[in-house]
Protein backbone atom coordinates (compact mmCIF):
# COMPACT_ATOMS: atom_id res chain seq x y z
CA UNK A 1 44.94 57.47 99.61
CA UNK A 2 41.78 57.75 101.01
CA UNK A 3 39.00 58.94 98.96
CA UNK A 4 37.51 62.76 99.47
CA UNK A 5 34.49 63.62 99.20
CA UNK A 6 33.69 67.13 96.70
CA UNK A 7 33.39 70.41 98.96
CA UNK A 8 29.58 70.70 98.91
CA UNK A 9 28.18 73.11 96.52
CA UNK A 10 27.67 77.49 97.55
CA UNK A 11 24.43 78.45 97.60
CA UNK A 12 22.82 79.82 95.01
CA UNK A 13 22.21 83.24 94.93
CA UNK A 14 19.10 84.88 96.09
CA UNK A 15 18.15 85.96 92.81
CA UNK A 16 19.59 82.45 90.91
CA UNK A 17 17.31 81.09 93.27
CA UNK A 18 14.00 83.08 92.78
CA UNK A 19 14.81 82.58 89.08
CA UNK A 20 14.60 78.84 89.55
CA UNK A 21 11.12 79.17 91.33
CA UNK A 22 9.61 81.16 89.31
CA UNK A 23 10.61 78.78 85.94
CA UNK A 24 9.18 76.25 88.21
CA UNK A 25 5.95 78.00 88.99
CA UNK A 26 5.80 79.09 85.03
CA UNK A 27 6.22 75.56 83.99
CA UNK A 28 3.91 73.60 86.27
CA UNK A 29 1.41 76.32 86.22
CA UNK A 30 -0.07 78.52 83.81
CA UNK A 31 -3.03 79.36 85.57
CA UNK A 32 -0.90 79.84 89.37
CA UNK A 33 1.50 81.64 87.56
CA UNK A 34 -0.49 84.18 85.72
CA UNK A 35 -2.20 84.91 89.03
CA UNK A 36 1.47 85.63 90.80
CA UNK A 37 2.28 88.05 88.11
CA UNK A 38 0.09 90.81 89.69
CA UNK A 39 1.80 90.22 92.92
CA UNK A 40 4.01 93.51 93.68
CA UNK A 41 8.06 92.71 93.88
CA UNK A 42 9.03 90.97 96.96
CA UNK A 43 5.79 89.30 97.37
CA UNK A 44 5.86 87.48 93.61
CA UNK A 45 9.24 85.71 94.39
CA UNK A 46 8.04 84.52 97.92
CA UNK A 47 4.62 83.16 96.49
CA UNK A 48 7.03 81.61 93.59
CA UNK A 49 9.17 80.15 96.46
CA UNK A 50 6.19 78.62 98.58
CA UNK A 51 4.48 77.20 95.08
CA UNK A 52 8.30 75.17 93.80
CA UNK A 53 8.38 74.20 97.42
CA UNK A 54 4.97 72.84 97.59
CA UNK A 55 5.26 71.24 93.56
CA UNK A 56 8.97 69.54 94.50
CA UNK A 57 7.16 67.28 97.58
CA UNK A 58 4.21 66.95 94.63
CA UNK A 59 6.60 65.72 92.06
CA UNK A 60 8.25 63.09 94.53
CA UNK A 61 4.84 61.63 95.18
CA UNK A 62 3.85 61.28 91.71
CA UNK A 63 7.12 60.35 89.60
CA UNK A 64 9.24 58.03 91.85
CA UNK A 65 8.39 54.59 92.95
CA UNK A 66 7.07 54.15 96.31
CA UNK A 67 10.19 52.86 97.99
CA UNK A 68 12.41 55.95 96.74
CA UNK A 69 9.22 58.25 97.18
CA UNK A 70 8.91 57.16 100.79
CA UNK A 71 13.17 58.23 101.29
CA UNK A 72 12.32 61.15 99.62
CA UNK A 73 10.04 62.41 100.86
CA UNK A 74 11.31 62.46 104.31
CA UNK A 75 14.41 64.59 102.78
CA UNK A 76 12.16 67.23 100.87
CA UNK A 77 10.18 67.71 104.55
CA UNK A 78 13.58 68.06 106.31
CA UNK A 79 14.95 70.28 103.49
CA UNK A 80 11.89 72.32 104.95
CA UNK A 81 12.11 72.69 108.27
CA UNK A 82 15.92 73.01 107.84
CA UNK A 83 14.96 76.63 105.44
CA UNK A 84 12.62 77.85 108.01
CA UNK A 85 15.80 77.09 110.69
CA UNK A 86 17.18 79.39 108.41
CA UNK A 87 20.13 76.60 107.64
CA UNK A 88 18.72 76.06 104.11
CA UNK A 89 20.77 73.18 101.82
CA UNK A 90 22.07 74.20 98.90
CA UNK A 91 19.32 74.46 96.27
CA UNK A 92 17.68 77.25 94.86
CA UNK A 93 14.05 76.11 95.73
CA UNK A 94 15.55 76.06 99.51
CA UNK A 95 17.09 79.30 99.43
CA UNK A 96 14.17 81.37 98.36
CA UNK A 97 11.92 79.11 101.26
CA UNK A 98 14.22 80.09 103.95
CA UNK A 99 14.68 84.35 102.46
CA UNK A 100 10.61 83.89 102.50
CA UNK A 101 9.91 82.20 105.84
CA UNK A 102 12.42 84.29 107.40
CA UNK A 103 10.82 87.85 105.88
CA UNK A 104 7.01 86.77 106.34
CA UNK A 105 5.26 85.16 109.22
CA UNK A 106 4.58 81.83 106.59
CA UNK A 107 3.89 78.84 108.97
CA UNK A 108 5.84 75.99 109.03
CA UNK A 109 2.88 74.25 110.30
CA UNK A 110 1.14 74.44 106.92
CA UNK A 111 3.95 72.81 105.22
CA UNK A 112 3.45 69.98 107.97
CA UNK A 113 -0.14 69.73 106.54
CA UNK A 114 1.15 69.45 103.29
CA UNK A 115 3.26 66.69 104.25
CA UNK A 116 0.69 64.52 105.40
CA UNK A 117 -1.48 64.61 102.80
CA UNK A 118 1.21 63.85 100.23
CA UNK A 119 2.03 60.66 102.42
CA UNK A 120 -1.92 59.85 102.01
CA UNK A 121 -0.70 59.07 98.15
CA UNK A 122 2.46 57.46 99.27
CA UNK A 123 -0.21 54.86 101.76
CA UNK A 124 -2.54 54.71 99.24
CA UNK A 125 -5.49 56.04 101.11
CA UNK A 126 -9.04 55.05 100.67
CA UNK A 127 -11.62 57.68 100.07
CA UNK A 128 -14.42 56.31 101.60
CA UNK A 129 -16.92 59.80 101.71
CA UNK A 130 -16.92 62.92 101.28
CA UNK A 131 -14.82 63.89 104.88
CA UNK A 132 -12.29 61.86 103.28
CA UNK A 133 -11.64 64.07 99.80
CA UNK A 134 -12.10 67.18 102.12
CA UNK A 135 -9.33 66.21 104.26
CA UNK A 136 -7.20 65.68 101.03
CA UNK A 137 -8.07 68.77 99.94
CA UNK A 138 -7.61 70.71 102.69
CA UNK A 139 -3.97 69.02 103.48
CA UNK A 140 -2.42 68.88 99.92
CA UNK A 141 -3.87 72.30 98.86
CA UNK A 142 -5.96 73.93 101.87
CA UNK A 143 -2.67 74.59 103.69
CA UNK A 144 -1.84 76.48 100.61
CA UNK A 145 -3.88 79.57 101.26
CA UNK A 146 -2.40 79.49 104.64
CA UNK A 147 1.26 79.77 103.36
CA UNK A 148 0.32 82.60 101.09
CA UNK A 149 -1.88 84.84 103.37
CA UNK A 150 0.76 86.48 105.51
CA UNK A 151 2.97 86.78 102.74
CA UNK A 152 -0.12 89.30 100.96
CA UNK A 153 -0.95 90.28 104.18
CA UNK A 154 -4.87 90.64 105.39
CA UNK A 155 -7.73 91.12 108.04
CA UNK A 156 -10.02 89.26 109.39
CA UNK A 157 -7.77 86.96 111.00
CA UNK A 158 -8.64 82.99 111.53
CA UNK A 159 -12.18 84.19 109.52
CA UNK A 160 -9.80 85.28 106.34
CA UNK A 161 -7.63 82.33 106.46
CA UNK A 162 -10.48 79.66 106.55
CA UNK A 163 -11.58 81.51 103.83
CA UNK A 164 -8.31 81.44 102.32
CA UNK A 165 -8.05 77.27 102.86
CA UNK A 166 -11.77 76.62 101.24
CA UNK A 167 -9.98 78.74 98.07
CA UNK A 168 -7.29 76.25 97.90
CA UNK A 169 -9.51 73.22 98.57
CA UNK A 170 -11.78 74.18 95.45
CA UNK A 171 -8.54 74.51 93.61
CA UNK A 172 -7.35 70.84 94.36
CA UNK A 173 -11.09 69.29 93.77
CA UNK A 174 -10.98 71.04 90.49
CA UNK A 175 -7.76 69.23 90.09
CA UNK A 176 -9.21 66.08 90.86
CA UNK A 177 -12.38 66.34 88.55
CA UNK A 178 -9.89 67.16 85.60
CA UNK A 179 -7.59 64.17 86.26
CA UNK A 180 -9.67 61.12 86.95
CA UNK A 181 -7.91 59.70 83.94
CA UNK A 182 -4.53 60.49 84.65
CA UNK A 183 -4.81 59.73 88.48
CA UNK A 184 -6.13 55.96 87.25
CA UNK A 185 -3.04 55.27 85.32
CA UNK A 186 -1.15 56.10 88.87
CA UNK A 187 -3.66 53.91 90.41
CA UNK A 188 -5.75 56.81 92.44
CA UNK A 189 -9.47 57.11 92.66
CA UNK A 190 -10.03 60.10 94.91
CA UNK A 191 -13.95 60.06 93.99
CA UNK A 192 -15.46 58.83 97.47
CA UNK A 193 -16.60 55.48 97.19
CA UNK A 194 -20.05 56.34 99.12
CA UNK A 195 -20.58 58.46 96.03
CA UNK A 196 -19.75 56.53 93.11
CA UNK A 197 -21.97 53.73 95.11
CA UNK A 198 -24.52 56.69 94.88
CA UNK A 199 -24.22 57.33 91.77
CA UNK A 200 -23.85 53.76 90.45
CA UNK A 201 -20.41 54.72 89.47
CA UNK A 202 -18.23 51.25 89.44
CA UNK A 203 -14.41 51.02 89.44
CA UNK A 204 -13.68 48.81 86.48
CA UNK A 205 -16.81 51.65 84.45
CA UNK A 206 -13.94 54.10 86.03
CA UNK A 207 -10.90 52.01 84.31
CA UNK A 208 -12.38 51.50 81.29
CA UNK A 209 -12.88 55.11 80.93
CA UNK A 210 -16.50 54.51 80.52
CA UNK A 211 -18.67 58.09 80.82
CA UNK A 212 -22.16 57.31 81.89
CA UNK A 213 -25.02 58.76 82.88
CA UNK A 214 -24.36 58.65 85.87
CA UNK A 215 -20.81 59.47 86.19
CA UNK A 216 -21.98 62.60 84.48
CA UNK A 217 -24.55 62.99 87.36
CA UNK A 218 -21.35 62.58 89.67
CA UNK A 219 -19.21 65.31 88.26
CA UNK A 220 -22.24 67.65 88.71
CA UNK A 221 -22.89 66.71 91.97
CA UNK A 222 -18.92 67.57 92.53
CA UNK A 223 -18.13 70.22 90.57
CA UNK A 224 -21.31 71.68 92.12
CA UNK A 225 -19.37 71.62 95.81
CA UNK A 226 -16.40 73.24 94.12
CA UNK A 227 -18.28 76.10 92.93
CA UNK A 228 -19.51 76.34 96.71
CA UNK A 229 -15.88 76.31 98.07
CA UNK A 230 -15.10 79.01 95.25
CA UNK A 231 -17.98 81.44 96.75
CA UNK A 232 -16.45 80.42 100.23
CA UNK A 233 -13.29 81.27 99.05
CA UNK A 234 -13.58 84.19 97.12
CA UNK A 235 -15.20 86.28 100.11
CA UNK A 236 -12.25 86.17 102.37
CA UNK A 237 -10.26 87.99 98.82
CA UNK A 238 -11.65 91.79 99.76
CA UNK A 239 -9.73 90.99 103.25
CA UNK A 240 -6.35 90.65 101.67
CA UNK A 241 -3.92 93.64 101.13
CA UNK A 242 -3.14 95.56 98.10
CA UNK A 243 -2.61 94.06 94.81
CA UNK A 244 -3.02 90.74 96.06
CA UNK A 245 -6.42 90.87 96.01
CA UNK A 246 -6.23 90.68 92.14
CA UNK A 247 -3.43 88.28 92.00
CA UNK A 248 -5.44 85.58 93.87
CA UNK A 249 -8.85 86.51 92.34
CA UNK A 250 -7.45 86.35 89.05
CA UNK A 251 -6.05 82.59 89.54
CA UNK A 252 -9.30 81.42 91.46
CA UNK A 253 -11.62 83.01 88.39
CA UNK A 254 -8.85 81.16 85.63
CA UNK A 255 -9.22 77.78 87.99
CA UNK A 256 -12.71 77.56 88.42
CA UNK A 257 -12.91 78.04 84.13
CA UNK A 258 -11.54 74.44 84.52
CA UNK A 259 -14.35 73.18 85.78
CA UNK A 260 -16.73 75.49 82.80
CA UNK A 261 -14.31 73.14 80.01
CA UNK A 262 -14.90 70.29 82.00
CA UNK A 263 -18.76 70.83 81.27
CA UNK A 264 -18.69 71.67 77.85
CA UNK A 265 -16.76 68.14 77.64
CA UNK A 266 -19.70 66.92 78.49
CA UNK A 267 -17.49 65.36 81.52
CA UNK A 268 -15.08 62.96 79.42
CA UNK A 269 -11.97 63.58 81.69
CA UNK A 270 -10.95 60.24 80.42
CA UNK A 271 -9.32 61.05 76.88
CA UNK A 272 -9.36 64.86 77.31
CA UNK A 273 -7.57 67.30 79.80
CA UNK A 274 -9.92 70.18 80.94
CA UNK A 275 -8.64 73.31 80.28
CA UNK A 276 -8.41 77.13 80.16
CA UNK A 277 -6.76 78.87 77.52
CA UNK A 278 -3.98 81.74 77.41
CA UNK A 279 -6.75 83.65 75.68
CA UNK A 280 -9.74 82.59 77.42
CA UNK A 281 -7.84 83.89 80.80
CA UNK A 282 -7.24 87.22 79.69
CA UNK A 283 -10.31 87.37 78.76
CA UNK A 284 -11.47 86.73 82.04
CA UNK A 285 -9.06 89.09 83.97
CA UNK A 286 -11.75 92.33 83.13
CA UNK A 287 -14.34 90.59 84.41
CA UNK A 288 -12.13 89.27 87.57
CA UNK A 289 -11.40 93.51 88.07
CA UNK A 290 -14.72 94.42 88.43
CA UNK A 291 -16.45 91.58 90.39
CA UNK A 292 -13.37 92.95 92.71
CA UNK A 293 -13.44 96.16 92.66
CA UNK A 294 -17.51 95.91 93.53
CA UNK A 295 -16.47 93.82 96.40
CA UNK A 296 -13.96 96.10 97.94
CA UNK A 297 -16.18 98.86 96.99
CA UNK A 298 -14.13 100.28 94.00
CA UNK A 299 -10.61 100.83 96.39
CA UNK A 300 -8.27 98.83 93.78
């Protein structure tokens, strides 16, 4: 008797599905997360359904071996262009991509971005200056601020979105200053080798988790041109619509405190993980309110 294969699963329901992305957003995310919350309803579960979208190609990248990674990769970007065909397969992370991209004008191009710069990992890409990281930055996190400005909705047009990509390319540098460490053990130096020449930063002071002088000097000088894409970022906020002006200030003010812990570690990324607390973010949210509500000239 020949052997038949198991009817392929239903769908998950819309809201099984949303449910999924946001445990995934929660999960992966405090900071992201915490941001989404002040998203109105409709809007929270589509940013929830672009971030598990985004984290699932992330998590190929980083936890399987580069033979599988390569495979599956490929099926995570055709999984994506088959939700925005509005065919999605049947997983929850796909469903809520394909009810998003088919109610909001979210570009499948960004996604395209996104997949490049997660094959830069896969290929092992040197990071010879500073054009380099920016190009990483823009591709694996940029793209980002792209996928989640139609869904708030905004003016300005391209003016707000480039705005909208420096805020997401501050958020993945700040990523990268916090996990020199961890990125080493995966065998990933993003720091741009013109600068750690510069800064007479060497690879094996890098491996032995060595903080000198002027690796200190280095995280300055970078955490400096973070803080610049922040300002960058932050002005295109006032030209988004409604509450989402507070939803994405509040994650950019709890990401950039990253970089504040990062200081008062006196830049040891090595044996400690920079961080913001569940505390120290509320705290921040009045002051994330009014720095707002002065920009947009008290209309909150």
């Amino acid at each position: 008797m020949p052997h038949l294969a198991p009817p392929p699963s239903p769908p998950p329901s819309l809201a099984e599905a949303v449910a999924h992305c946001r445990d995934v957003t929660r999960g992966h995310s405090q900071t992201f997360y915490l941001g989404s919350r002040f998203f109105p309803s409709g809007q929270r579960e589509a940013v929830w359904a672009v971030y598990a979208t985004c984290r699932t190609g992330d998590d190929i990248v980083d936890e399987l071996g580069t033979g599988e990674a390569e495979a599956e990769l490929g099926v995570w970007w055709a999984r994506v262009r088959a939700a925005f065909a509005g065919n999605p397969a049947p997983h929850p992370t796909d469903t809520a991509l394909a009810w998003a991209a088919a109610r909001w004008p979210i570009p499948l191009a960004a996604f395209e971005e996104l997949h490049q710069g997660l094959r830069m990992d896969l290929c092992g890409h040197r990071y010879r200056d500073l054009d380099d990281l920016t190009l990483y930055c823009r591709r694996v996190a940029g793209v980002v601020g792209h996928m989640i400005a139609p869904i708030c909705g905004y003016s300005g047009g391209e003016r707000t979105l480039a705005h909208a990509l420096r805020l997401g390319q501050a958020m993945q540098l700040t990523n990268i200053l916090r996990d020199v460490g961890e990125d080493l053990e995966r065998g990933r130096v993003y720091l741009p080798e013109t600068l750690l020449r510069e800064y007479a930063v060497s690879r094996a002071a890098l491996e032995a988790g060595t903080v000198t002088p002027g690796y200190r000097a280095l995280m300055r000088h970078l955490s400096a041109l973070a803080r610049a894409w922040y300002a960058e970022g932050r002005a295109g906020i006032p030209c988004l619509h409604g509450r989402a002006r507070l939803a994405v200030q509040t994650a950019a003010r709890s990401y950039e405190g990253i970089l504040d812990d990062l200081a008062r570690a006196d830049f040891d990324n090595f044996r400690r993980r920079a961080h913001v607390s569940g505390p120290r973010k509320l705290l921040m949210l009045p002051q994330a309110w009014w720095e707002l509500r002065g920009a947009v000239g008290g209309e909150l």
